[in-house]
N, C-alpha and C. Protein backbone atom coordinates (compact mmCIF):
# COMPACT_ATOMS: atom_id res chain seq x y z
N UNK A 1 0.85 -1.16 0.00
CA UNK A 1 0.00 0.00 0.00
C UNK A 1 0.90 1.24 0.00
N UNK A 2 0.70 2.22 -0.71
CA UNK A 2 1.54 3.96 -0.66
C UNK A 2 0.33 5.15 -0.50
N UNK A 3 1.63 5.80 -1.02
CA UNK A 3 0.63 6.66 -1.21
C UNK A 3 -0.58 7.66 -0.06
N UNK A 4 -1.74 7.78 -0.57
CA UNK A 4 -2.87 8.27 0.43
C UNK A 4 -3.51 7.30 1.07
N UNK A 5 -3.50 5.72 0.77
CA UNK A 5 -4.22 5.17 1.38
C UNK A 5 -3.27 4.42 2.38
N UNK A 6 -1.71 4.31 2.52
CA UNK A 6 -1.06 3.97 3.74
C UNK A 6 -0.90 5.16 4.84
N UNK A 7 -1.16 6.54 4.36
CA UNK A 7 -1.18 7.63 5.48
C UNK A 7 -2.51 7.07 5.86
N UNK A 8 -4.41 6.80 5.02
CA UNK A 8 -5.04 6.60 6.06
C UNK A 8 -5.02 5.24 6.61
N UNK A 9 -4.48 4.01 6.10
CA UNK A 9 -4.38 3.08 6.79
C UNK A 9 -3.62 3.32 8.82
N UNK A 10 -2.01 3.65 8.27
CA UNK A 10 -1.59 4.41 9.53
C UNK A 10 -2.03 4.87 10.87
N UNK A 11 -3.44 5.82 9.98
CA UNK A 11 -4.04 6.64 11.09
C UNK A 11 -5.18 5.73 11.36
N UNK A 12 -5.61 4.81 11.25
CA UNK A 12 -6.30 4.05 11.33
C UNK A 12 -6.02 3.29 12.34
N UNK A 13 -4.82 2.17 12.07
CA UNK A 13 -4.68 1.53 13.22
C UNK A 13 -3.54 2.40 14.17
N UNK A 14 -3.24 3.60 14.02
CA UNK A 14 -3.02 3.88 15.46
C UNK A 14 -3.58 4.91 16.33
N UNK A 15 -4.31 5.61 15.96
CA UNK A 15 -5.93 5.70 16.50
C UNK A 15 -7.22 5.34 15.94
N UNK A 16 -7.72 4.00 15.95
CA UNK A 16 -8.71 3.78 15.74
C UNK A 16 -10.36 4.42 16.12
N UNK A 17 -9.92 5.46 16.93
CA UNK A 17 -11.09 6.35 17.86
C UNK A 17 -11.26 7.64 16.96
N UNK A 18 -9.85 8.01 16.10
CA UNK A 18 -9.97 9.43 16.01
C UNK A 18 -8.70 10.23 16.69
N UNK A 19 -8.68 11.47 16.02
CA UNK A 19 -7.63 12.17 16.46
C UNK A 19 -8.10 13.56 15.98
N UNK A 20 -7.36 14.48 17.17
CA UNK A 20 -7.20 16.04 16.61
C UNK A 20 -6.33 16.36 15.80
N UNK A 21 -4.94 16.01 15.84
CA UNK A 21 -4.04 16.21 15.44
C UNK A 21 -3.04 15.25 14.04
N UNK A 22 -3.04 15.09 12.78
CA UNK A 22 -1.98 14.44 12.39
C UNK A 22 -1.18 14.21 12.74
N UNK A 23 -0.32 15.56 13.30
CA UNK A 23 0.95 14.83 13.95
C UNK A 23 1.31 14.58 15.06
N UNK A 24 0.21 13.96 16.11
CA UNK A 24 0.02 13.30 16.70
C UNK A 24 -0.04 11.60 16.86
N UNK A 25 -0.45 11.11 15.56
CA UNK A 25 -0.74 10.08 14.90
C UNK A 25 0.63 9.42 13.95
N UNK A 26 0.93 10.46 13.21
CA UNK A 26 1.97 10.31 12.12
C UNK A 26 2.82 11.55 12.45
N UNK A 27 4.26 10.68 12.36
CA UNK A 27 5.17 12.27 12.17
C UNK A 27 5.31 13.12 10.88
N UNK A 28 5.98 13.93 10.80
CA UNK A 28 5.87 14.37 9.96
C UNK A 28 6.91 13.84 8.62
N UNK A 29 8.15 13.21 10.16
CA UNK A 29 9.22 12.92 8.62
C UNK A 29 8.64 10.85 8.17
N UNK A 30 7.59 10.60 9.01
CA UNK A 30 7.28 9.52 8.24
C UNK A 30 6.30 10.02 6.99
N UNK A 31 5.55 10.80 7.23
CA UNK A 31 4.33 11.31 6.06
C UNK A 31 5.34 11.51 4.62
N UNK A 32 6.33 12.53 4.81
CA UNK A 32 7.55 12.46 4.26
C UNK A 32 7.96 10.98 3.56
N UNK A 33 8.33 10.41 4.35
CA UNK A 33 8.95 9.45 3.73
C UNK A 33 7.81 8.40 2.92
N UNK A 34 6.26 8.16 3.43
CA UNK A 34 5.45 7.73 2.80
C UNK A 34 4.99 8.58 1.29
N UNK A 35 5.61 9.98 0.98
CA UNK A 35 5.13 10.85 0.31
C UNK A 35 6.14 10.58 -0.85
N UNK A 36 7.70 10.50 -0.58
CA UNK A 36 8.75 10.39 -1.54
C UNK A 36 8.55 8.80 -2.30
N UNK A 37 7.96 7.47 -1.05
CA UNK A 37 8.13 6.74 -2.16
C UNK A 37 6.85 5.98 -2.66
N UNK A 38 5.83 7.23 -2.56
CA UNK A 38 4.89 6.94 -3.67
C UNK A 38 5.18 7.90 -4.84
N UNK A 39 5.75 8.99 -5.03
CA UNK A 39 6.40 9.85 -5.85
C UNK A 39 7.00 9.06 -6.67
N UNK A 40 7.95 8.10 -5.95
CA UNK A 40 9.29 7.50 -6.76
C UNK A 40 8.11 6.22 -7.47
N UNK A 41 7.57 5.73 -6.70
CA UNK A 41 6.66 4.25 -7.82
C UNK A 41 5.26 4.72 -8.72
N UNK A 42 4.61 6.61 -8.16
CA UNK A 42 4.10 7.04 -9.53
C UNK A 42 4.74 7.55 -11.02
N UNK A 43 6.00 7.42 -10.32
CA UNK A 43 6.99 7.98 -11.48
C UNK A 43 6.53 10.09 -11.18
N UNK A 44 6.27 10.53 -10.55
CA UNK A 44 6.22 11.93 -9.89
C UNK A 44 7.84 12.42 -9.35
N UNK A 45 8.88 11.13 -9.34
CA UNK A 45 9.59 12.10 -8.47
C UNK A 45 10.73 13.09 -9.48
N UNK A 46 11.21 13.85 -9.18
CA UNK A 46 11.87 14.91 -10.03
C UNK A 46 12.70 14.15 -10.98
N UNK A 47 13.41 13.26 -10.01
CA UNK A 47 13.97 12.69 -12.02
C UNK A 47 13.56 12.20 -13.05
N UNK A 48 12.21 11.54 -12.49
CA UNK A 48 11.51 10.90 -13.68
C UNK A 48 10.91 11.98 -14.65
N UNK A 49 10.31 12.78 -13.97
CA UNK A 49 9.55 14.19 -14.89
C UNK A 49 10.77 14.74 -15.14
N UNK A 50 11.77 15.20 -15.37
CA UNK A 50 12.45 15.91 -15.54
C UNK A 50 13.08 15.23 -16.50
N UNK A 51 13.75 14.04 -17.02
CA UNK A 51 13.64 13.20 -17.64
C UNK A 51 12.52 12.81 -18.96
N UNK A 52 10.94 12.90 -18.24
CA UNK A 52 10.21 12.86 -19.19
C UNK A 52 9.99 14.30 -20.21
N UNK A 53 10.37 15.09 -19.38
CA UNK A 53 10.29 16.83 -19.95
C UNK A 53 11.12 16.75 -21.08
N UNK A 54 12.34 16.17 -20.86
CA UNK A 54 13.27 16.54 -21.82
C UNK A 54 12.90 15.56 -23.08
N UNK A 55 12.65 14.56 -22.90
CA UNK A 55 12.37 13.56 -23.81
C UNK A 55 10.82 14.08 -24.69
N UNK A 56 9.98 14.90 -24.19
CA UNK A 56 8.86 15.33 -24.73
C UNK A 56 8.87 17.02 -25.52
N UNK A 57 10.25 17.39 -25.06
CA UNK A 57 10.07 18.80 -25.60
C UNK A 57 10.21 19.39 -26.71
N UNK A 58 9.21 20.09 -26.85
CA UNK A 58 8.88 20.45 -28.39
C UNK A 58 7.63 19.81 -28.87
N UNK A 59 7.39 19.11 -28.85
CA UNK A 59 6.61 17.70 -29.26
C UNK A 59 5.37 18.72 -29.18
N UNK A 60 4.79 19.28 -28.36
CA UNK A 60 3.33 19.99 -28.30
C UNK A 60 3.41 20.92 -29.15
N UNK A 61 4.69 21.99 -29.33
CA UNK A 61 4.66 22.72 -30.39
C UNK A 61 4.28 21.92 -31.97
N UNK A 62 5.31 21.12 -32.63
CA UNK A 62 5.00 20.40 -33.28
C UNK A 62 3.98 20.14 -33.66
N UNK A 63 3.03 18.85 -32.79
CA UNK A 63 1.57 18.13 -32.92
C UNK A 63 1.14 20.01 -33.19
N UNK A 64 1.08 21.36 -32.68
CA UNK A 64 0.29 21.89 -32.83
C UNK A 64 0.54 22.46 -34.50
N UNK A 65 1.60 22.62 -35.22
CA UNK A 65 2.03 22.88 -36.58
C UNK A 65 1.29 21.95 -36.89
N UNK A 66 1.52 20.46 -37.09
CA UNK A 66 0.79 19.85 -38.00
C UNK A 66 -0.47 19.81 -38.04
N UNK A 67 -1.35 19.77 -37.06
CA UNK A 67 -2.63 20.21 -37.19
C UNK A 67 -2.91 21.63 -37.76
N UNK A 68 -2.38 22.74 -37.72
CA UNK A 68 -2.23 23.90 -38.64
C UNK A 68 -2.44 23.71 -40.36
N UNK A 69 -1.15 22.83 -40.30
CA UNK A 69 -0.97 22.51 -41.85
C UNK A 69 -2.29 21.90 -42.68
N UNK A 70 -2.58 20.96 -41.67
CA UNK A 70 -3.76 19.97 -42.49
C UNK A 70 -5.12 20.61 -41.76
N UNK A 71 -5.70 21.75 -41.64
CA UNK A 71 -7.02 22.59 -41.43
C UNK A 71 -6.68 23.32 -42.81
């Protein structure tokens, strides 16, 4: 499980009653660390987009010329 549904799993079983506080429940550098490696397995984390940026750029300009050409 990652992601949003292991932060509410988390808060789940370790207050099962409820809470005022998140970080009461969860720290902050675990939320953190639950946050980086759902980033890293959505493919979200900076190298992957940054990576995909470069590999895609231009490409929207482009697709938008050729649709120009053929209207």
């Amino acid at each position: 499980m990652n992601g949003p549904d292991h932060v509410l799993q988390l808060a789940h079983e370790r207050a099962p009653d409820g809470f005022e506080n998140i970080d009461d429940v969860i720290s902050s550098m675990e939320l953190e660390e639950v946050g980086k490696a759902y980033k890293l397995l959505a493919g979200f984390d900076m190298e992957t987009v940054n990576k995909k940026a470069k590999e895609s750029e231009g490409l929207w300009s482009a697709k938008s010329k050729e649709n120009l050409v053929k209207v």
